[in-house]
Protein backbone atom coordinates (compact mmCIF):
# COMPACT_ATOMS: atom_id res chain seq x y z
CA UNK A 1 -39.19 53.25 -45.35
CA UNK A 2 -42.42 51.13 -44.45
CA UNK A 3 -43.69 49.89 -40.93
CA UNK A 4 -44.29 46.22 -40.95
CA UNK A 5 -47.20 44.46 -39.67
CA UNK A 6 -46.49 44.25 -36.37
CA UNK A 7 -44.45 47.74 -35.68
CA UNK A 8 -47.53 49.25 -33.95
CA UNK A 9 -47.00 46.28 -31.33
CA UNK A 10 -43.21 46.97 -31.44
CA UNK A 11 -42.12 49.80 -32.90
CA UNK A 12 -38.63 49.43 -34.98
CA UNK A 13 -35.58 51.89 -34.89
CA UNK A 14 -34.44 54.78 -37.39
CA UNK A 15 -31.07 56.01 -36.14
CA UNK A 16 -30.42 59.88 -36.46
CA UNK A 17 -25.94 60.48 -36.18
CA UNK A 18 -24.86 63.11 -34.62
CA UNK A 19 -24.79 67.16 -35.93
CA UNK A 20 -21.23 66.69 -36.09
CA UNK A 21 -18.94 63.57 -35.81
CA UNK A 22 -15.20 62.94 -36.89
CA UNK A 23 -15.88 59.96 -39.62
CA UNK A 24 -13.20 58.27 -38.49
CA UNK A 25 -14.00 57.96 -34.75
CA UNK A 26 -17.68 58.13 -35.63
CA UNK A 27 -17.52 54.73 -38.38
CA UNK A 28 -16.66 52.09 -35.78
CA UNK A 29 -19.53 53.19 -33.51
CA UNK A 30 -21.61 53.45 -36.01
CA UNK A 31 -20.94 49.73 -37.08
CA UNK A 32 -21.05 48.69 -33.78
CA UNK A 33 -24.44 49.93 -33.39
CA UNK A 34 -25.97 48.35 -36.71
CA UNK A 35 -24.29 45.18 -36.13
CA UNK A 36 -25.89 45.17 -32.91
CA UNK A 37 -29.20 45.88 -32.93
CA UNK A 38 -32.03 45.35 -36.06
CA UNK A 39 -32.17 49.55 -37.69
CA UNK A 40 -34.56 50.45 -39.76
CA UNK A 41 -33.02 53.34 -41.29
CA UNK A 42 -30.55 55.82 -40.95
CA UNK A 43 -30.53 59.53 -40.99
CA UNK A 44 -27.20 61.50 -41.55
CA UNK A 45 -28.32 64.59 -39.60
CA UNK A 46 -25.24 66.71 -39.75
CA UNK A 47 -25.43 70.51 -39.64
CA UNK A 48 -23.58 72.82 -42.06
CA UNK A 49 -23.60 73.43 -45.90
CA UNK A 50 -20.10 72.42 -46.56
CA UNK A 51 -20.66 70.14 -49.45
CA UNK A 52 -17.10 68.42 -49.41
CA UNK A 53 -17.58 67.77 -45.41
CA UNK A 54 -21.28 65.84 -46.63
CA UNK A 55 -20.51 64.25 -49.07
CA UNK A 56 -16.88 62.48 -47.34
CA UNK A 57 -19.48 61.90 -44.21
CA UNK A 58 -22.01 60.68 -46.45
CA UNK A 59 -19.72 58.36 -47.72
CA UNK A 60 -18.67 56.51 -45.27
CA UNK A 61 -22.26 56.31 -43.59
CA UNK A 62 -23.68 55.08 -46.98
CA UNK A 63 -21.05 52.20 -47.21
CA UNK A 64 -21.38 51.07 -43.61
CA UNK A 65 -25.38 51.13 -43.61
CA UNK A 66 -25.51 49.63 -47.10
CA UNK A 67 -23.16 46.93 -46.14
CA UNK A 68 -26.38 45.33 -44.06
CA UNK A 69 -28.60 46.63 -45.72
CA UNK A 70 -29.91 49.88 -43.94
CA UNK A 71 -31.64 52.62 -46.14
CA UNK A 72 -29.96 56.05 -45.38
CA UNK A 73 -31.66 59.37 -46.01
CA UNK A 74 -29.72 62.85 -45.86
CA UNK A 75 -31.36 65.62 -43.84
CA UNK A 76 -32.89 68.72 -46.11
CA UNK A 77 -30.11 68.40 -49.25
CA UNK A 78 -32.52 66.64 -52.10
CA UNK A 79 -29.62 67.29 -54.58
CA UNK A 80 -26.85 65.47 -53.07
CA UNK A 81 -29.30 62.18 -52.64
CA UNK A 82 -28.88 60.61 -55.88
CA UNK A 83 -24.75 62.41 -56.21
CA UNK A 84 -23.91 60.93 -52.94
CA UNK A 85 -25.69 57.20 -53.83
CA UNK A 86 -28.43 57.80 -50.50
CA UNK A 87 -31.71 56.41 -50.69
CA UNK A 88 -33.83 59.47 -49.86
CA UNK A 89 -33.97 62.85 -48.07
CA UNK A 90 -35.71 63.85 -44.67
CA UNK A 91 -37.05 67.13 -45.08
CA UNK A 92 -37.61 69.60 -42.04
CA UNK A 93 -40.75 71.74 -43.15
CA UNK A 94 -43.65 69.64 -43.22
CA UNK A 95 -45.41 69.65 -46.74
CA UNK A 96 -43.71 72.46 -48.40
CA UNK A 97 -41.14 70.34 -50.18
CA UNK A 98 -42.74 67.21 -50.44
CA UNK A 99 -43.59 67.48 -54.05
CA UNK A 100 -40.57 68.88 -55.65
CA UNK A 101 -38.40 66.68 -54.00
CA UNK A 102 -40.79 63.79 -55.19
CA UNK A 103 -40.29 65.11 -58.79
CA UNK A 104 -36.69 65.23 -58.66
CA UNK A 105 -35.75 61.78 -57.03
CA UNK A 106 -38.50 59.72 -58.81
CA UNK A 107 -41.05 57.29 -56.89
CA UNK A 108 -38.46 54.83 -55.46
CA UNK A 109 -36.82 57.38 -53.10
CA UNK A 110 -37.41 57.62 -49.32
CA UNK A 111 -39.42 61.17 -48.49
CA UNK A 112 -39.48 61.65 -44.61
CA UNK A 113 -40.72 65.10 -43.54
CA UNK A 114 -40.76 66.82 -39.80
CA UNK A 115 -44.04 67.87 -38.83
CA UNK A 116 -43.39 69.28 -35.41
CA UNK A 117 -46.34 68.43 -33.07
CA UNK A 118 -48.91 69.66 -36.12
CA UNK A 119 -51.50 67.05 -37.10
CA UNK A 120 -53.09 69.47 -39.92
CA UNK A 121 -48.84 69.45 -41.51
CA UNK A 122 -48.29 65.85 -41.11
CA UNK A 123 -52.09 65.07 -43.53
CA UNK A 124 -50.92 67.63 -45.83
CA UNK A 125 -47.16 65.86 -46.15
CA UNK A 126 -48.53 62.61 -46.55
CA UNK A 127 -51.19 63.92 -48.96
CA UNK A 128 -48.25 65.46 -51.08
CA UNK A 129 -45.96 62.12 -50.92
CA UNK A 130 -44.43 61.53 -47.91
CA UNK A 131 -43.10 58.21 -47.51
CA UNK A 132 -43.68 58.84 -43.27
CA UNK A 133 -44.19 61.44 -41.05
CA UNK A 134 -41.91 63.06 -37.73
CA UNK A 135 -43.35 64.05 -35.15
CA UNK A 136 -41.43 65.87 -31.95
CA UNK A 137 -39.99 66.44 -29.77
CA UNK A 138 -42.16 63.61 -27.53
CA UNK A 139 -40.12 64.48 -24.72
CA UNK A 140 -39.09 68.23 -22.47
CA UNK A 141 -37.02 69.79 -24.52
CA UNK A 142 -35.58 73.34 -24.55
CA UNK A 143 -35.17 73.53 -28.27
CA UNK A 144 -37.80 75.35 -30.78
CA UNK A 145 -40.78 76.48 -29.39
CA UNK A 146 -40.99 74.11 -26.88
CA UNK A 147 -44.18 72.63 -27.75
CA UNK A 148 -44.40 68.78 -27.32
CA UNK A 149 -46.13 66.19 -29.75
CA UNK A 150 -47.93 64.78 -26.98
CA UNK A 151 -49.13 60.77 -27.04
CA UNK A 152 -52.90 61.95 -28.05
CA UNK A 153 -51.62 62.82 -31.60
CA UNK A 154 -50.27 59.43 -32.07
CA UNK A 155 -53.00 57.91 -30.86
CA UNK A 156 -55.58 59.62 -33.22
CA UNK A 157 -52.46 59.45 -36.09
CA UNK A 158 -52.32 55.33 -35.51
CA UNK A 159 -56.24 54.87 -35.62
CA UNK A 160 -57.17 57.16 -38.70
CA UNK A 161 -53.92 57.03 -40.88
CA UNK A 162 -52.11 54.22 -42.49
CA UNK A 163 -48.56 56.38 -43.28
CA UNK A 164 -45.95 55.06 -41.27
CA UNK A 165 -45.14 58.05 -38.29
CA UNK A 166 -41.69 58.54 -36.44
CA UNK A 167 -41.81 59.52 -33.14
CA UNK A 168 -38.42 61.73 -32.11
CA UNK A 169 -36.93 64.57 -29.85
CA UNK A 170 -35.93 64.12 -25.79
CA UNK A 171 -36.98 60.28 -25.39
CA UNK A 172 -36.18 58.75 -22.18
CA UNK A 173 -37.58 55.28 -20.98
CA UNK A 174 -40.92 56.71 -20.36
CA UNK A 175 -41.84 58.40 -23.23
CA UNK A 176 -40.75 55.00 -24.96
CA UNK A 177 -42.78 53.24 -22.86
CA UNK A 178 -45.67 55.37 -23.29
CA UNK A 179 -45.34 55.64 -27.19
CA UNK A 180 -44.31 52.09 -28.20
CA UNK A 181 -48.43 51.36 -28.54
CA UNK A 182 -49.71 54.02 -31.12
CA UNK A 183 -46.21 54.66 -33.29
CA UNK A 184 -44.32 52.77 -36.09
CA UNK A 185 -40.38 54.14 -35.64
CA UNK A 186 -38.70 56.03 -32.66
CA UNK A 187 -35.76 58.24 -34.15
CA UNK A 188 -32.88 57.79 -31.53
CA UNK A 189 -29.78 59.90 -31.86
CA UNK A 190 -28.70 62.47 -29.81
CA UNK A 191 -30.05 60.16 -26.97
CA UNK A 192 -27.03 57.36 -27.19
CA UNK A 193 -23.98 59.20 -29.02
CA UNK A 194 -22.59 61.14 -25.82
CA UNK A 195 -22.31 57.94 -23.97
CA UNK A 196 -19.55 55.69 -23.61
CA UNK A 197 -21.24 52.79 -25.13
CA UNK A 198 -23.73 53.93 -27.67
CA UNK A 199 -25.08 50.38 -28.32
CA UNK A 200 -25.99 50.06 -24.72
CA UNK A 201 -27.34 53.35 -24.15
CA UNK A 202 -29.45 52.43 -27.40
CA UNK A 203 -30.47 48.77 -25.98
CA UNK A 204 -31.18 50.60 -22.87
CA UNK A 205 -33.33 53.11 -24.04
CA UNK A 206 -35.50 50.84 -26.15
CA UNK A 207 -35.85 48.02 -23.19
CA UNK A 208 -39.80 48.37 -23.20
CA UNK A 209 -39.64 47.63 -26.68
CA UNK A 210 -38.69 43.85 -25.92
């Protein structure tokens, strides 16, 4: 996944689904959402280990995205990547699997890894072979620890480094606003999927970036 020239001007989309969805009800919104609106990439974010639940998820995700042409990365599971016909893996702990997952996919995959709000994690991932860096949450949030990748790390991250970095966690039309100058992707999911009409909530959301 690469920024283009211009995505520090206007930032492009990488959709995260939801932790859990029902394919079936979850396919036509999904399609309804990439048919709308220009996605970078996609991230199948579910929760659990069950590998049969994955890989019929993954599945259907894959053919939709790949049918116009939208990378999709799996959250954490580097083995089912190349099984399941994905494109790449997001990882969740900074640098610490960067490598090995580099060695086992090969050069062409996509490597995204979560660095939390820590500038020293994000060097160190892209150092080891990170194909962009996640930063978050940008917004309050209640989750983790609480602390907040504030807009002075993506500020210093868009002047000093040229690796593509993903801002994600609790946006709302003023943390877009504030962002869209100094990052290359905001990571929308859990933002549009509760509402009626995820491909407004989405064109909502992202208003500032137009």
């Amino acid at each position: 996944m690469a920024a283009d020239d211009t995505s520090r001007d206007r930032p492009q989309i990488y959709l995260i689904t939801p932790h859990a969805f029902d394919v079936e009800a979850f396919g036509p919104k999904l399609a309804s959402v990439l048919d709308g609106t220009e996605i970078a990439c996609l991230r199948m974010a579910l929760a659990g280990d069950d590998e049969d639940t994955l890989a019929r998820a993954a599945d259907a995700c894959r053919e939709i995205a790949h049918a116009r042409d939208v990378p999709i990365v799996i959250d954490r599971h580097i083995q089912l990547v190349e099984r399941l016909g994905l494109d790449g893996v997001h990882l969740p702990d900074g640098a610490r699997s960067i490598r090995a997952a580099r060695k086992t996919l090969g050069a062409d995959a996509i490597l995204g890894s979560f660095c939390g709000a820590s500038r020293h994690d994000g060097m160190n991932a892209g150092e080891a072979g990170a194909d962009y860096i996640s930063f978050g949450p940008v917004g309050d949030s209640n989750l983790g620890d609480g602390t907040r990748a504030e807009a002075d790390l993506f500020a210093w991250w868009s002047q000093m480094i040229e690796l593509p970095v993903v801002a994600e966690g609790a946006l709302d039309l003023e943390v877009v606003t504030a962002l869209a100058p100094v990052t290359d992707f905001f990571a929308i999911g859990p933002e549009i999927w509760g509402a009626e009409d995820p491909l407004a909530a989405l064109t909502t959301l992202t208003a500032p970036l137009r």
